[in-house]
N, C-alpha and C. Protein backbone atom coordinates (compact mmCIF):
# COMPACT_ATOMS: atom_id res chain seq x y z
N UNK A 1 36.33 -53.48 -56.86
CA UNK A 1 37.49 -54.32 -57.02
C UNK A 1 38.71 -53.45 -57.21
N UNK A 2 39.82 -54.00 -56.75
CA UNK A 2 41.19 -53.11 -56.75
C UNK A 2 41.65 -53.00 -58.22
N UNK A 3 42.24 -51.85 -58.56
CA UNK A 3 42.80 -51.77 -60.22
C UNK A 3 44.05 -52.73 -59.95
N UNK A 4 45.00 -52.59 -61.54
CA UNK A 4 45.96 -53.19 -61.46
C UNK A 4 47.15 -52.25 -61.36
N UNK A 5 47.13 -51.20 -61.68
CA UNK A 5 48.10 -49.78 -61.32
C UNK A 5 48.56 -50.08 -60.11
N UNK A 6 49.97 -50.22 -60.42
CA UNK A 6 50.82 -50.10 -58.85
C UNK A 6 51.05 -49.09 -58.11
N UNK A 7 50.71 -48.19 -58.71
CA UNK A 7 50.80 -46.96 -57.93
C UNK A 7 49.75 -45.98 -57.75
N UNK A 8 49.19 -45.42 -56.77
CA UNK A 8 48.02 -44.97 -56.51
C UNK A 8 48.02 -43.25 -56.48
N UNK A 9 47.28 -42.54 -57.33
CA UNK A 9 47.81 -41.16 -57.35
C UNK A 9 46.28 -40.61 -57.02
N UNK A 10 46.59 -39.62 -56.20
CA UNK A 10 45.52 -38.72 -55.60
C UNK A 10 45.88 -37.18 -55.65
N UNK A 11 45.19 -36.11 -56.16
CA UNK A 11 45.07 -34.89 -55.86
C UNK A 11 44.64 -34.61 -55.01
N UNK A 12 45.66 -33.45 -53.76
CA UNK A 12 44.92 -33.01 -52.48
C UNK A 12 44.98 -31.42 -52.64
N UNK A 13 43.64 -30.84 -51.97
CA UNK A 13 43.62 -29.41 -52.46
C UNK A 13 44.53 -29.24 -51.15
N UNK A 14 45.43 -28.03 -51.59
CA UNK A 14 45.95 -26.94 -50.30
C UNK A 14 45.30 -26.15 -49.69
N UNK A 15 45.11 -25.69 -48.81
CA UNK A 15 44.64 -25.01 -47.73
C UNK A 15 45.38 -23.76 -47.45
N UNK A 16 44.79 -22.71 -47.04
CA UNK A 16 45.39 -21.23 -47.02
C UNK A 16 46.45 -21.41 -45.75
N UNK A 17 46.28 -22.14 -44.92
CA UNK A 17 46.90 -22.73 -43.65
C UNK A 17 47.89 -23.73 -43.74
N UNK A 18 47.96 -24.44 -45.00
CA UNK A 18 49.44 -25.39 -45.32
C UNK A 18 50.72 -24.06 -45.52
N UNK A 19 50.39 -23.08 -45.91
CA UNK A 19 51.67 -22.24 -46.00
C UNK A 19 51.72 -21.69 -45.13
N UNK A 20 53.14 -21.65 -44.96
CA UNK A 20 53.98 -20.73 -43.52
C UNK A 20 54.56 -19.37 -44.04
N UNK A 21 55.11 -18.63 -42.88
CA UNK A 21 55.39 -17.13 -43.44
C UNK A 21 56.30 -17.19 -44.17
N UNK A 22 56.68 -17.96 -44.74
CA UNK A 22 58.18 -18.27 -45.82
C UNK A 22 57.65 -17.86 -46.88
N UNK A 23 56.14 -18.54 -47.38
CA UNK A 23 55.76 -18.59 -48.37
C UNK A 23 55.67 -19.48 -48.89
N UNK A 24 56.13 -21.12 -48.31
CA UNK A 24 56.14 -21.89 -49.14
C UNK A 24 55.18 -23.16 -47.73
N UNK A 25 54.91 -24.21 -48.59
CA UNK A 25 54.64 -25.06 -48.08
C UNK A 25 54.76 -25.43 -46.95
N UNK A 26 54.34 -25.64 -45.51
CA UNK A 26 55.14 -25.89 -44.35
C UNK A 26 55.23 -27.28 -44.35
N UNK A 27 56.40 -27.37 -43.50
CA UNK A 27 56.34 -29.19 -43.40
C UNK A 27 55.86 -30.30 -43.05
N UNK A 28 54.89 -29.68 -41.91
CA UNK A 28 54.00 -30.81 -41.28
C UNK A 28 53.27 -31.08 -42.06
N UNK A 29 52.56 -30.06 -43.01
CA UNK A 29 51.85 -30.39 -44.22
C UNK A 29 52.36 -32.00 -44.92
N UNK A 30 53.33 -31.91 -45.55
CA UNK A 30 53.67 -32.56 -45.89
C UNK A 30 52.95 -34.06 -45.28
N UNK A 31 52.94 -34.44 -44.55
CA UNK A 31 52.85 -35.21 -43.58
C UNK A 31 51.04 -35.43 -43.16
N UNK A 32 50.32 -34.39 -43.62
CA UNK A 32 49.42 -34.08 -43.59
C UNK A 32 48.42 -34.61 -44.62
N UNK A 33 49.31 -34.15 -45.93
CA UNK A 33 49.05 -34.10 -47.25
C UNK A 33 49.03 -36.24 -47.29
N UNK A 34 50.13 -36.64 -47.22
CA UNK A 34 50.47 -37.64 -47.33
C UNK A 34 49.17 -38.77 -46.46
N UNK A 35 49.07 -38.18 -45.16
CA UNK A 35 48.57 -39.38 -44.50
C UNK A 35 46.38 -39.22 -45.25
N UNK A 36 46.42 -37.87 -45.85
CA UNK A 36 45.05 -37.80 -46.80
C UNK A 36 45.48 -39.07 -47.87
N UNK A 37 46.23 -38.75 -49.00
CA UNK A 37 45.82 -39.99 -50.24
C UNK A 37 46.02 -41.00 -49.42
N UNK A 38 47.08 -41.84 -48.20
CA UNK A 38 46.66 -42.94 -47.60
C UNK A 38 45.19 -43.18 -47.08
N UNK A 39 44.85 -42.11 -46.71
CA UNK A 39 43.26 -42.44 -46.15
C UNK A 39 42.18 -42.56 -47.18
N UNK A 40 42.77 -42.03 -48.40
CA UNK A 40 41.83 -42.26 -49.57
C UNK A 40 42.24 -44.12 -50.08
N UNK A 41 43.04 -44.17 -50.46
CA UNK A 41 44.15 -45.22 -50.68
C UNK A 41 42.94 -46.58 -50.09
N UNK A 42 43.15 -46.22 -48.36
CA UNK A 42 42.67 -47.20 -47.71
C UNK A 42 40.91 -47.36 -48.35
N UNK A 43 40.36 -46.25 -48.50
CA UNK A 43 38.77 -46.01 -48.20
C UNK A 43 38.49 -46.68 -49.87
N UNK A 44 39.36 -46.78 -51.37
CA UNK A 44 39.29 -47.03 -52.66
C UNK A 44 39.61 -48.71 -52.70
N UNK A 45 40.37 -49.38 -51.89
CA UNK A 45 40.94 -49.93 -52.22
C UNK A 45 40.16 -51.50 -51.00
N UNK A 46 40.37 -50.97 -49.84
CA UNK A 46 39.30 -51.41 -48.94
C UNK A 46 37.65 -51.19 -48.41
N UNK A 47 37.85 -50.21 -47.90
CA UNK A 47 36.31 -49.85 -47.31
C UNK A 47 35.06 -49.99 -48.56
N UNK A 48 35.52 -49.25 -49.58
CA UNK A 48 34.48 -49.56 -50.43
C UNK A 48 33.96 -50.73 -51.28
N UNK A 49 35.17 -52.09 -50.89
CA UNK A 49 35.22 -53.49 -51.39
C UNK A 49 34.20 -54.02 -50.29
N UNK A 50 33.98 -53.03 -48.78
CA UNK A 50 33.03 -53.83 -47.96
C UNK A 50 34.31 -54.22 -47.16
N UNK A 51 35.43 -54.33 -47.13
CA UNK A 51 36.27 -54.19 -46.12
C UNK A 51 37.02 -53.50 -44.95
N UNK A 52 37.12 -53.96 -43.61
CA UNK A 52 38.14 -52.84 -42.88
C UNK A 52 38.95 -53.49 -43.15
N UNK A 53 40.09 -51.96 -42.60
CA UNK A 53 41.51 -52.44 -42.26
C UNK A 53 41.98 -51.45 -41.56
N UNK A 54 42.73 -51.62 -40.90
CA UNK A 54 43.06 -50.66 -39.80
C UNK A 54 44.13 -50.77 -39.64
N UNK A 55 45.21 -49.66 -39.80
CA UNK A 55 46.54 -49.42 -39.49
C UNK A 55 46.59 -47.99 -38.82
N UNK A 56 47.82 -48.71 -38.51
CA UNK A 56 48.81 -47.43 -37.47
C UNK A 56 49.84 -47.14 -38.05
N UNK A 57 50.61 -45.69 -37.92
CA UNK A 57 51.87 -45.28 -38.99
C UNK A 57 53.01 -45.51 -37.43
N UNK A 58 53.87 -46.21 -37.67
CA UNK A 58 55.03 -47.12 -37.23
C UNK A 58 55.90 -45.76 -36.81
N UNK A 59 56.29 -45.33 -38.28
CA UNK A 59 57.21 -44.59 -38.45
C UNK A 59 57.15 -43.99 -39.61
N UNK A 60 57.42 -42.94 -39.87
CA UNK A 60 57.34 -41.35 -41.02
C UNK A 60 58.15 -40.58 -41.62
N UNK A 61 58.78 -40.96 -41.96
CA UNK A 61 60.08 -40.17 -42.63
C UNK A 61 59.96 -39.34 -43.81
N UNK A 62 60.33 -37.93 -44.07
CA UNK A 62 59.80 -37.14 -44.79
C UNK A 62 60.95 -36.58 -45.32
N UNK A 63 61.20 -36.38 -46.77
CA UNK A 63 62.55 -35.51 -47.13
C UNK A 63 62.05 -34.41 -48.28
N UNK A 64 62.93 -33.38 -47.76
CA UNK A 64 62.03 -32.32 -48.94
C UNK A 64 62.95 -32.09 -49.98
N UNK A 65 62.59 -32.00 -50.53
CA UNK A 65 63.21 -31.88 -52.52
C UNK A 65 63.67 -30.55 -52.77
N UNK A 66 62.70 -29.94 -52.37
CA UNK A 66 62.19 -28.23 -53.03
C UNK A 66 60.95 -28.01 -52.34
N UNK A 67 60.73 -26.70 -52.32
CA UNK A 67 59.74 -25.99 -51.62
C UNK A 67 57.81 -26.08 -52.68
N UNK A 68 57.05 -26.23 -52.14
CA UNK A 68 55.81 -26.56 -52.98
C UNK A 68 55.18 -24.87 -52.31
N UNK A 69 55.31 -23.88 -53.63
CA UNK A 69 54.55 -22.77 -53.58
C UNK A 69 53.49 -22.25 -53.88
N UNK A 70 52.92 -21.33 -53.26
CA UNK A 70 51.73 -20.93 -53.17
C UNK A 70 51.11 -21.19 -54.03
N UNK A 71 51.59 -20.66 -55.40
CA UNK A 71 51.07 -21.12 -56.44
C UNK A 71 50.08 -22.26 -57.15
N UNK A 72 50.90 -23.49 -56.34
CA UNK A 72 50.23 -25.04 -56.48
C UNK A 72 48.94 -25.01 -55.42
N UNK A 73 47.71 -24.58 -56.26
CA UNK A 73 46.21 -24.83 -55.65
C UNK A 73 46.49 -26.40 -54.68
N UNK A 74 47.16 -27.21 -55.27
CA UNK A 74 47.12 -28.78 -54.96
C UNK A 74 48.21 -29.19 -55.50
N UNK A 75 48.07 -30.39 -55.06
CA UNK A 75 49.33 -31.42 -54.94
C UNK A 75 49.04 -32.94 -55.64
N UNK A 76 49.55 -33.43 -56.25
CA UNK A 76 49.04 -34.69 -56.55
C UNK A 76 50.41 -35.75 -55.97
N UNK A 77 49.96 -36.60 -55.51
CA UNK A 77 50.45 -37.41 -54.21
C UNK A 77 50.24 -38.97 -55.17
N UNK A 78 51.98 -39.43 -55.58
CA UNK A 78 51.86 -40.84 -55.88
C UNK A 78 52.20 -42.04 -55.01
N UNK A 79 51.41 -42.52 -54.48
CA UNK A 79 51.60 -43.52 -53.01
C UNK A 79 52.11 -44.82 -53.81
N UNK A 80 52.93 -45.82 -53.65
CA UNK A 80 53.33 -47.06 -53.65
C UNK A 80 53.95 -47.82 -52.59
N UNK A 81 53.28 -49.14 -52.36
CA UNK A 81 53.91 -49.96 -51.48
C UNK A 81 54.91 -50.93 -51.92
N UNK A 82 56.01 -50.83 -51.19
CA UNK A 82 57.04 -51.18 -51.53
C UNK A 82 57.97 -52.24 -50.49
N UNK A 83 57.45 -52.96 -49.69
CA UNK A 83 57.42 -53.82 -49.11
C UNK A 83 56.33 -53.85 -47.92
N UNK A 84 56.44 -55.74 -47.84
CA UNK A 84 54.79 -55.78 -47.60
C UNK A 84 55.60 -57.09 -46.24
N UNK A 85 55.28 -57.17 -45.14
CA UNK A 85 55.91 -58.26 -43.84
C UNK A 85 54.71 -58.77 -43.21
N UNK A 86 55.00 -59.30 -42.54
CA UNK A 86 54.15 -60.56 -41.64
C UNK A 86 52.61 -58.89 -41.27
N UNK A 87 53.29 -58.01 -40.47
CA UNK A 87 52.36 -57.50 -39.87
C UNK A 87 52.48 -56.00 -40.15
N UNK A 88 53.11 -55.58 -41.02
CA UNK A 88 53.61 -53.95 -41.41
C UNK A 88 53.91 -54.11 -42.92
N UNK A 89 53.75 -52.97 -43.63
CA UNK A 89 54.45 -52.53 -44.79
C UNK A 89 54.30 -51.65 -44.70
N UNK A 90 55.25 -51.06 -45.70
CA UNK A 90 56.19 -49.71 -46.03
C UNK A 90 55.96 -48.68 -47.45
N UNK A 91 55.13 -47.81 -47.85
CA UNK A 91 54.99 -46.75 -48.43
C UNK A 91 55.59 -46.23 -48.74
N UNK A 92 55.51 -45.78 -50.29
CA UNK A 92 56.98 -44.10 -50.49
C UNK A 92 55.78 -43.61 -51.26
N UNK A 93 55.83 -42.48 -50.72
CA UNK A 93 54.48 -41.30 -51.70
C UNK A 93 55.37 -40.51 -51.61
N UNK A 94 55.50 -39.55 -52.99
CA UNK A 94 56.09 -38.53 -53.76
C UNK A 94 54.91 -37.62 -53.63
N UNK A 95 55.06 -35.97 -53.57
CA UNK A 95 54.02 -35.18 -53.42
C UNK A 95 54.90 -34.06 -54.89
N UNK A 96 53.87 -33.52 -55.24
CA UNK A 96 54.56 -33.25 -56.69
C UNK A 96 53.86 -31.63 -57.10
N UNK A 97 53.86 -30.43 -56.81
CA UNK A 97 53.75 -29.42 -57.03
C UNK A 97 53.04 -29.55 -58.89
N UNK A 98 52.65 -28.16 -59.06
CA UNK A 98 51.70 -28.24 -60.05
C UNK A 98 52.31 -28.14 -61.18
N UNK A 99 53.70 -27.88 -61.38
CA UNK A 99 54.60 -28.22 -62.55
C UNK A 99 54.95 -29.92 -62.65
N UNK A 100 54.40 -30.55 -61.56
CA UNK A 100 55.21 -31.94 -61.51
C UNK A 100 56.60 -32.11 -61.10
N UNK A 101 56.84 -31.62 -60.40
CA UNK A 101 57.95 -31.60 -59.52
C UNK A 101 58.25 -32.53 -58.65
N UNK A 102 58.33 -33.39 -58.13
CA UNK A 102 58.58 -34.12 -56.99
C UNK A 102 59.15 -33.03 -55.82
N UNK A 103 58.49 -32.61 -54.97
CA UNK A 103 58.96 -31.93 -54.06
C UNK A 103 59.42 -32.18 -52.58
N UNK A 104 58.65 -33.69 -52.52
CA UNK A 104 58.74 -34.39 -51.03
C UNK A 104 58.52 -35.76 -51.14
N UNK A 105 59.11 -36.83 -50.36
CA UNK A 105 58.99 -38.29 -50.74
C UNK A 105 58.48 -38.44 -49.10
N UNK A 106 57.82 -38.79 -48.60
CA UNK A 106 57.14 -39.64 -47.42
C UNK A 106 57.13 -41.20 -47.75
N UNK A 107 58.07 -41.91 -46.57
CA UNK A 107 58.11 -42.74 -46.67
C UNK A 107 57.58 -43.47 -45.41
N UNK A 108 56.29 -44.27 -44.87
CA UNK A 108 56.19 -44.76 -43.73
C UNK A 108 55.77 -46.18 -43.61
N UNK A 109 55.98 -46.78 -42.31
CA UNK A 109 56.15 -48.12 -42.28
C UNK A 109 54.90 -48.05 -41.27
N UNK A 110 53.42 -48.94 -41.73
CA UNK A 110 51.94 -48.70 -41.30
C UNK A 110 52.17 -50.35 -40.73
N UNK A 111 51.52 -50.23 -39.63
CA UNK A 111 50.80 -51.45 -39.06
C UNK A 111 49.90 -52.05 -39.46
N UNK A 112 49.32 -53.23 -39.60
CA UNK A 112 48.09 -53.65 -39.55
C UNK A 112 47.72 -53.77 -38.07
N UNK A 113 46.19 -53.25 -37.91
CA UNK A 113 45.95 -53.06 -36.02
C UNK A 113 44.40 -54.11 -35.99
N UNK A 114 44.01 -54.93 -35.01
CA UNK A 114 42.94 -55.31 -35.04
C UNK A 114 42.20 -54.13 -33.99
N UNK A 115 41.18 -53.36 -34.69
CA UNK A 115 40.80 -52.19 -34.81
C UNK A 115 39.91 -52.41 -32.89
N UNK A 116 39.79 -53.72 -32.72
CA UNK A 116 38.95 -54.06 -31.51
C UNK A 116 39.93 -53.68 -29.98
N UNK A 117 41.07 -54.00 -30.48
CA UNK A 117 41.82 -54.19 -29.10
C UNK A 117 42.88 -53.25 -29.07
N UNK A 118 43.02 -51.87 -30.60
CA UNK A 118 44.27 -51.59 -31.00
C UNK A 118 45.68 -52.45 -31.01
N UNK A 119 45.66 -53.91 -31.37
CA UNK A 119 46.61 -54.35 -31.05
C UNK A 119 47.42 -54.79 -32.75
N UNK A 120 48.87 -54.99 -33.00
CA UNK A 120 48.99 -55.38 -33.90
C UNK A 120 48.65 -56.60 -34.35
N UNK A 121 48.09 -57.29 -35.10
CA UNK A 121 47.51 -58.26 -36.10
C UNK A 121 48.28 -58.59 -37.87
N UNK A 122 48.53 -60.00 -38.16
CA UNK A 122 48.86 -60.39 -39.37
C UNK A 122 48.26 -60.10 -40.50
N UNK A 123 48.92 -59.59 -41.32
CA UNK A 123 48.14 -59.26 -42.64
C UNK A 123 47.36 -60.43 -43.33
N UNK A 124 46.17 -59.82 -43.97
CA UNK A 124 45.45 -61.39 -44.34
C UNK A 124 45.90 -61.77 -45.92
N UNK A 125 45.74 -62.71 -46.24
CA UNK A 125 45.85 -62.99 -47.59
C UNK A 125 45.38 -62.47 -48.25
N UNK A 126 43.81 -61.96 -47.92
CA UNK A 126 43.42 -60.86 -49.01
C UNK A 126 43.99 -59.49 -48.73
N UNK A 127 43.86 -59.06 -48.06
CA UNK A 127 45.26 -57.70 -47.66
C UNK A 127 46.12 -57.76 -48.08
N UNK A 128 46.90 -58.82 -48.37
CA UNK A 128 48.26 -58.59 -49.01
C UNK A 128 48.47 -58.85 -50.72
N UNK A 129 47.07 -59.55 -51.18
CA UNK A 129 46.77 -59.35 -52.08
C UNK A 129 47.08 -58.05 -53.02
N UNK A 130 45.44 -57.19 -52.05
CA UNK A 130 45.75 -55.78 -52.27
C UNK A 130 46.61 -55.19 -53.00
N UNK A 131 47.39 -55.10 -51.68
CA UNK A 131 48.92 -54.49 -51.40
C UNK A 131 49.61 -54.76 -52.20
N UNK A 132 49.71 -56.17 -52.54
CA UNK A 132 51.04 -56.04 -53.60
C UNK A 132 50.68 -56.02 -54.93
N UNK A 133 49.21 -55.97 -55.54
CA UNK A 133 48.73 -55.14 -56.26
C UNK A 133 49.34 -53.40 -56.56
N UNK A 134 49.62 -53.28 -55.33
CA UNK A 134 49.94 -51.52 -55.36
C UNK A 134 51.44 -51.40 -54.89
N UNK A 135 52.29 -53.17 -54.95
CA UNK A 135 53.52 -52.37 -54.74
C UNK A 135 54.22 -52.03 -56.14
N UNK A 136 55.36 -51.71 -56.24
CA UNK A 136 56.18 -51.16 -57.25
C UNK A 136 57.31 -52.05 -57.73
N UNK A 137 57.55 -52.15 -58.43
CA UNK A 137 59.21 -53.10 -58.72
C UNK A 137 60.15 -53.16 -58.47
């Protein structure tokens, strides 16, 4: 069953390959990092209730804060949904270096897809349930 926490926080380990020759975090990471706690997100919240759901990312918007360095083994990633529509809602996950930093906000707008035809499909009542279980205020 889904908690009541609106906001969903996941630790993702880094990889010797998320850093670039800068030294710091590269950016696709970011993006990387982000679409992992969604896939956890989905697999805690659905799959293991005995549900699918299947989305597509719309659109991805990523802004960086500050640089996430070597240092940070991992990242802990706070996902919230923050508007929820007929057939899409919209995400802001904060990725937060090992001081707690907010270093990057990913914000993306996910489809619901009927997984048979890839086509977009209406969110169900219990889906949006979910969801607005995990949006924010």
């Amino acid at each position: 069953m889904a908690d009541n926490n609106p906001a969903n926080t996941h630790i993702i380990a880094l990889r010797w390959n998320d850093f670039d020759r800068y030294g710091h975090l590269n950016n696709c990471a970011y993006l990387d990092i982000a679409q992992e706690a969604r896939i956890r997100f989905t697999k805690e919240q659905f799959e293991n209730n005995g549900q699918e759901f299947g989305v597509f990312v719309r659109r991805a918007e990523v802004d960086f804060l500050r640089p996430v360095m070597p240092d940070s083994l991992e990242v802990e990633v706070v996902s919230t949904v923050v508007e929820i529509g007929n057939t899409s809602f919209k995400t802001v996950q904060e990725i937060k270096d090992r001081q707690g930093r907010v270093c990057g906000i990913v914000t993306c707008v996910l489809v619901a897809v009927d997984l048979s035809t890839a086509s977009p499909r209406e969110i169900t009542q219990q889906e949006r349930g979910i969801l607005t279980a995990k949006a924010g205020e």
